[in-house]
Protein backbone atom coordinates (compact mmCIF):
# COMPACT_ATOMS: atom_id res chain seq x y z
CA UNK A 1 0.00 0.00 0.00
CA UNK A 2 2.38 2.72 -1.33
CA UNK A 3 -0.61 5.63 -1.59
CA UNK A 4 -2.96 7.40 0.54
CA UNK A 5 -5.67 9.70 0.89
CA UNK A 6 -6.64 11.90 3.86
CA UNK A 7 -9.81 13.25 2.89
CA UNK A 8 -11.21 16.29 4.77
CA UNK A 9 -14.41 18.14 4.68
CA UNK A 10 -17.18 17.22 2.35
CA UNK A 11 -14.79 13.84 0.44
CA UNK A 12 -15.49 11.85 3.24
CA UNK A 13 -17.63 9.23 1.14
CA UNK A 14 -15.30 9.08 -1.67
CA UNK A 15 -15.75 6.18 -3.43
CA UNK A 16 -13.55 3.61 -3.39
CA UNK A 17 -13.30 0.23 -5.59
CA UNK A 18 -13.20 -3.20 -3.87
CA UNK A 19 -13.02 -1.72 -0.31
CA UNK A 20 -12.34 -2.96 2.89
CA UNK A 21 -12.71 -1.38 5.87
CA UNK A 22 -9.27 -2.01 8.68
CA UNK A 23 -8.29 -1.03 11.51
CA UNK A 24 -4.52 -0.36 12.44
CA UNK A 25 -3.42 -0.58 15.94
CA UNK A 26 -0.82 2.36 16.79
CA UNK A 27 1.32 3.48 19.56
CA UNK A 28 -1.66 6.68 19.64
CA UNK A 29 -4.46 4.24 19.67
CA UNK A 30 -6.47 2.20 17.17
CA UNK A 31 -6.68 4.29 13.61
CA UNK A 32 -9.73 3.25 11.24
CA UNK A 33 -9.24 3.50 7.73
CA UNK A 34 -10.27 2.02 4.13
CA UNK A 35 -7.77 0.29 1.24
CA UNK A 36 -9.31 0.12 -2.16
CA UNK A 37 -8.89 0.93 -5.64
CA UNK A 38 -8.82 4.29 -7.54
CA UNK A 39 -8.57 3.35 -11.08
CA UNK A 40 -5.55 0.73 -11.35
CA UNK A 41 -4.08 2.02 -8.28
CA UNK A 42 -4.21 0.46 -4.49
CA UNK A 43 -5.21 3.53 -2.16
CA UNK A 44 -5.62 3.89 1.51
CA UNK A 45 -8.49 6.40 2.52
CA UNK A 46 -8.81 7.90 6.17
CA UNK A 47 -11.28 10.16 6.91
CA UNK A 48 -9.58 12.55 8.78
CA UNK A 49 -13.05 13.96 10.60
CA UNK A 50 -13.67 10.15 11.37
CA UNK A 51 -17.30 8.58 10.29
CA UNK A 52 -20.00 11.11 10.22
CA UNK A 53 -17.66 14.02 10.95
CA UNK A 54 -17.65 13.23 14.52
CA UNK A 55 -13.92 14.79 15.09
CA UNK A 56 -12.95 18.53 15.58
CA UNK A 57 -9.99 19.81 14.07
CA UNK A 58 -8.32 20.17 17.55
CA UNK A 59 -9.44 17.08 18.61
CA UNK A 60 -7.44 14.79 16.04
CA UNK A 61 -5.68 12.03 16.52
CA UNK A 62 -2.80 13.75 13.57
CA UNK A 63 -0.10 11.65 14.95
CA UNK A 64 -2.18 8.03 14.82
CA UNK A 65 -3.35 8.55 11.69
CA UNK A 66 -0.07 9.36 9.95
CA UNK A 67 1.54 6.47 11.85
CA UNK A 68 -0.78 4.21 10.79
CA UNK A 69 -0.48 4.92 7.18
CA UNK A 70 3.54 4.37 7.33
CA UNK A 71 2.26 1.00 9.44
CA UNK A 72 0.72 0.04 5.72
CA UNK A 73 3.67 1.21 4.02
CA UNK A 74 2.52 4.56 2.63
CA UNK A 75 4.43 6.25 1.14
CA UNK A 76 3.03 9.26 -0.29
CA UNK A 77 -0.16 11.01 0.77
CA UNK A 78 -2.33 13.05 -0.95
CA UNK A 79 -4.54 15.35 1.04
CA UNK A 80 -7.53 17.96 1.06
CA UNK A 81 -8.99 20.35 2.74
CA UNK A 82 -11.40 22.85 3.27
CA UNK A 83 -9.92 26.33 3.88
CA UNK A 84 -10.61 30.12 3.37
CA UNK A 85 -9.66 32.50 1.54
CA UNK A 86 -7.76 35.79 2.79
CA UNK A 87 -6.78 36.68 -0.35
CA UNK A 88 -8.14 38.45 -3.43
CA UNK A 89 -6.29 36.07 -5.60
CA UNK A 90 -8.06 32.72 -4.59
CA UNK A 91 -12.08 32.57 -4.66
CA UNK A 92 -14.62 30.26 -3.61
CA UNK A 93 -14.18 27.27 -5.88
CA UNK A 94 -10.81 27.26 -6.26
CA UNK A 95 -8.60 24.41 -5.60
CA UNK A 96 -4.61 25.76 -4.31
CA UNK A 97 -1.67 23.59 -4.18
CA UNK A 98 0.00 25.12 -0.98
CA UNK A 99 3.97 25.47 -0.76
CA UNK A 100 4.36 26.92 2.52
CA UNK A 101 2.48 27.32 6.01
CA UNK A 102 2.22 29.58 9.00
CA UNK A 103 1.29 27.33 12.56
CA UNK A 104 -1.16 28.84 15.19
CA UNK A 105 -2.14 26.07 16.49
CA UNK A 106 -1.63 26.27 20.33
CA UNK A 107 -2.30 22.52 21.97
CA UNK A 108 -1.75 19.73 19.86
CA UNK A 109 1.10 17.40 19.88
CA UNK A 110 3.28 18.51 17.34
CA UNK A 111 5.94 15.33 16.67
CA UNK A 112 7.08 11.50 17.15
CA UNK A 113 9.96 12.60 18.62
CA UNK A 114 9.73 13.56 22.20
CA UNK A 115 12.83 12.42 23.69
CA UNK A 116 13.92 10.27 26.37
CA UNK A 117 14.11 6.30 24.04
CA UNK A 118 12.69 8.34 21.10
CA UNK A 119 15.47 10.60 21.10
CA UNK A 120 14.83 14.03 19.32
CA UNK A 121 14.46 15.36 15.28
CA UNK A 122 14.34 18.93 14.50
CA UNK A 123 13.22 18.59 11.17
CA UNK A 124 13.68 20.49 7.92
CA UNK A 125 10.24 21.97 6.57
CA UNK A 126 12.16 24.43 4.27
CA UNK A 127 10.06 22.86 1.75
CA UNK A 128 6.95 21.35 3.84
CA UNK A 129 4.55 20.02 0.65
CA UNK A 130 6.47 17.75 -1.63
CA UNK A 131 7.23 19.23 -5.01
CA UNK A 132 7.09 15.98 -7.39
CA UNK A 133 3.65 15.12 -5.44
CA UNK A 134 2.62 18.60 -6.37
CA UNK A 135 3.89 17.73 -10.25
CA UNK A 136 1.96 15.05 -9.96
CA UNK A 137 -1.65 16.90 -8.88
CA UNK A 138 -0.75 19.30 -11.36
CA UNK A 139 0.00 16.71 -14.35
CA UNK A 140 -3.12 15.27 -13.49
CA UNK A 141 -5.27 18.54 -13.16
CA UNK A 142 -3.99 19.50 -16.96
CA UNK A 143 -5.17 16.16 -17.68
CA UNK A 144 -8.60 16.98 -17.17
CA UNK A 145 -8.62 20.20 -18.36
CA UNK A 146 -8.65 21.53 -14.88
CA UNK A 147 -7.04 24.56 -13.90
CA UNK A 148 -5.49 24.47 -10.23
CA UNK A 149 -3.25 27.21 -8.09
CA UNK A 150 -0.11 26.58 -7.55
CA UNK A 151 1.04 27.93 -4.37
CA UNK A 152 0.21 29.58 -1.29
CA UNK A 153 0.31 30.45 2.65
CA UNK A 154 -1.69 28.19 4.45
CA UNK A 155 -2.21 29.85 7.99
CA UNK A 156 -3.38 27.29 10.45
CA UNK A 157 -5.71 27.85 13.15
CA UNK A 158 -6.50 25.91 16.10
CA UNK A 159 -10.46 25.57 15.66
CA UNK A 160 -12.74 24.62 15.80
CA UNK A 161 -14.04 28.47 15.87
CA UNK A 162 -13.61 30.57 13.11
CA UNK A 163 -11.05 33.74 12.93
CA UNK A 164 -11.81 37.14 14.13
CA UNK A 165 -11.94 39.77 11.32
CA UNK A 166 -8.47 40.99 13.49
CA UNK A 167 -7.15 37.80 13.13
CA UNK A 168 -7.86 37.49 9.38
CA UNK A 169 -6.01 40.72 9.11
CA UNK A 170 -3.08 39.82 11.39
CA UNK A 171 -2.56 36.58 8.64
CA UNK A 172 -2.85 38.59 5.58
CA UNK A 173 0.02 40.80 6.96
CA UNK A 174 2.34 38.11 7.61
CA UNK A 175 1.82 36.77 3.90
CA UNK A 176 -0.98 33.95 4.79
CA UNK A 177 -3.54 33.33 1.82
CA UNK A 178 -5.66 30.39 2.95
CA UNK A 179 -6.87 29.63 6.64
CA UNK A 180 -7.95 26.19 7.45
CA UNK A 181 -7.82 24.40 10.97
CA UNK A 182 -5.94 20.46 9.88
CA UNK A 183 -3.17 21.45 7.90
CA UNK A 184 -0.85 21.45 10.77
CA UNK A 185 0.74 19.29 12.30
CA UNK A 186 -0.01 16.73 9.37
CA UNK A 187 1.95 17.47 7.06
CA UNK A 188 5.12 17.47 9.99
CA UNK A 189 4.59 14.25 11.22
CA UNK A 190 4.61 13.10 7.61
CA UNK A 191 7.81 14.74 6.94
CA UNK A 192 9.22 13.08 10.41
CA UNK A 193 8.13 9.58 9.68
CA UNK A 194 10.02 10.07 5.75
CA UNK A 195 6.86 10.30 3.79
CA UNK A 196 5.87 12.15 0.44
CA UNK A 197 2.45 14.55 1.23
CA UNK A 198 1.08 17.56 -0.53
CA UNK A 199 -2.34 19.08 -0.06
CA UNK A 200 -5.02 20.16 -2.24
CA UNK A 201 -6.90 23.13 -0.65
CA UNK A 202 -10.04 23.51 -1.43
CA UNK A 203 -11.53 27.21 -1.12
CA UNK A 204 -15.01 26.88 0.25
CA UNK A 205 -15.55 30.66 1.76
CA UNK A 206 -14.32 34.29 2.07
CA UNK A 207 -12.61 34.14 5.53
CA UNK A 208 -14.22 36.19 8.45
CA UNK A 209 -14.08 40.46 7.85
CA UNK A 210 -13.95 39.49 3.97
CA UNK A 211 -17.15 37.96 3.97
CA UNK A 212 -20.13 40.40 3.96
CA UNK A 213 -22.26 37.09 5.85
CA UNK A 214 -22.02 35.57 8.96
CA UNK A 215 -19.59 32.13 8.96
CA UNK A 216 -21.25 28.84 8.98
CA UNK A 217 -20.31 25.28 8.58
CA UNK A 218 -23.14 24.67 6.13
CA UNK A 219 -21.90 27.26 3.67
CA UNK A 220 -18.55 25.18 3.99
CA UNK A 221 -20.45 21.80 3.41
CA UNK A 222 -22.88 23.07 0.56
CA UNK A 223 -18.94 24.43 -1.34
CA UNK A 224 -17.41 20.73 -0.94
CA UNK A 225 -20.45 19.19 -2.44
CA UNK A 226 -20.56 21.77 -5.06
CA UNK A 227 -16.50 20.35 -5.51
CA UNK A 228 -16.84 16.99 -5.03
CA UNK A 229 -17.22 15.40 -8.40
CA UNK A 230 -13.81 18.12 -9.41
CA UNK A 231 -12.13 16.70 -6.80
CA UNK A 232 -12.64 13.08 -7.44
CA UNK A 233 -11.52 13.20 -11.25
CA UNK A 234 -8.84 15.28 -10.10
CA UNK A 235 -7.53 12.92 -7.38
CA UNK A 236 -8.31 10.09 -9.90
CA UNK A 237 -6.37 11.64 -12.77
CA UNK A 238 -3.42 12.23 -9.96
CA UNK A 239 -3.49 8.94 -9.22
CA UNK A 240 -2.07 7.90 -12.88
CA UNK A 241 0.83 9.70 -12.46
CA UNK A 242 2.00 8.37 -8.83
CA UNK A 243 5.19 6.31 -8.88
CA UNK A 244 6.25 4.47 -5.80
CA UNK A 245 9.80 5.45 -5.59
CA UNK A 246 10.59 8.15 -3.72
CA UNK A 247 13.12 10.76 -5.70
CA UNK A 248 12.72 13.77 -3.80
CA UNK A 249 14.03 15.20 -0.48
CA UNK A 250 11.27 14.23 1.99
CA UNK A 251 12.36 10.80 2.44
CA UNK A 252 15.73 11.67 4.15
CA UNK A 253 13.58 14.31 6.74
CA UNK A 254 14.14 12.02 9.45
CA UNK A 255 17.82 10.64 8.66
CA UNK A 256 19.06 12.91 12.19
CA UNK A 257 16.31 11.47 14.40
CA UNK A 258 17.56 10.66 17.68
CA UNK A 259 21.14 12.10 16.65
CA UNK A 260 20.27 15.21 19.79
């Protein structure tokens, strides 16, 4: 199982071929999942909000789930999620391949590596979202006929409330363009454990003070089923283009663990 998915809100019920649903034990507890097929190609699919959505964003178990996917033998990750946009260039609808992110997350656990038998990793995010997994999306996107952004800031928040207006405008200063509560620590603990990942952010809203309307989730919900058959063919056309070995720099991000 060299692929995965981690599918945020509204691609929970993606559909997978010949599935089977598993359950990987972890050192973070017990991580459900799905394998199938999308096309040719053998996928694992976690739902990162659980069944249902039951999960906040703070709530998470980020460092479970990623284990458990290197427990299958993953590999390389694809990812969405639902963010917001701060900036004039991205709109509702639009679907942003990130390169960089800003953390404000305040209380979740933020690596494997916590010392003691573990020993310690400060690892390299210089370039957090893999580039040839970001080829990849893109190769596949121009398949289709599908146009998608490449780069961006994703600011993440701790949830699950939305920003203030003040807050919005504290992000945009610092050079944030999407705001979205599960990018972080995700795509770390991927990078620590060796593993390709690269996320496809979804734009479902105007982010608080940009808006004119009051925040909801339902406006979020009623975007990602508005994207949902886009996001499919795009994660199926991706999936043509995936090659199992790893050429790129994240597989060497935790070569210095325990080395502190």
């Amino acid at each position: 199982m060299d692929f995965a998915l981690i599918g945020g809100t509204g691609v929970e019920n993606l559909s997978l071929a010949d599935k089977t649903e598993i359950t990987v034990d972890t050192p973070y507890g017990s991580v459900p999942l799905q394998t199938g097929k999308i096309g040719n190609v053998e996928m694992a699919f976690l739902r990162r909000h659980g069944s249902g959505h039951t999960v906040p964003p703070h709530r998470i178990n980020y460092r479970g789930n990623i284990w458990a996917l290197r427990e299958l033998g993953v590999r390389k990750i694809l990812a969405t999620g639902a963010v917001g946009s701060i900036s004039p260039e991205f709109r509702t609808g639009d679907i942003v391949l990130v390169d960089q992110f800003l953390d404000f997350t305040k209380n979740r656990p933020q690596t494997f590596f916590e010392g003691g038998e573990q020993g310690v990793l400060h690892v390299d995010v210089s370039d957090p979202y893999c580039p040839e997994l970001r080829k990849n999306i893109i190769s596949g996107a121009q398949t289709i006929g599908l146009d998608v952004k490449e780069g961006g800031v994703y600011v993440c928040t701790e949830g699950p409330r939305f920003e203030t207006p003040a807050e919005i405008k504290m992000y945009n200063i610092l050079g944030g363009h999407l705001v979205g509560m599960t990018g972080v620590p995700e795509v770390v603990l991927a990078r620590e454990l060796g593993l390709c990942y690269a996320t496809m952010a979804l734009v479902t809203n105007e982010a608080a003070g940009i808006s004119k309307q009051p925040l909801t989730h339902s406006e979020v919900i009623a975007t990602m089923n508005m994207l949902g058959a886009t996001v499919a063919k795009l994660i199926e056309s991706t999936c043509r283009f995936l090659k199992k070995e790893q050429s790129c720099y994240c597989l060497t991000g935790c070569t210095e663990a325990g080395l502190f």
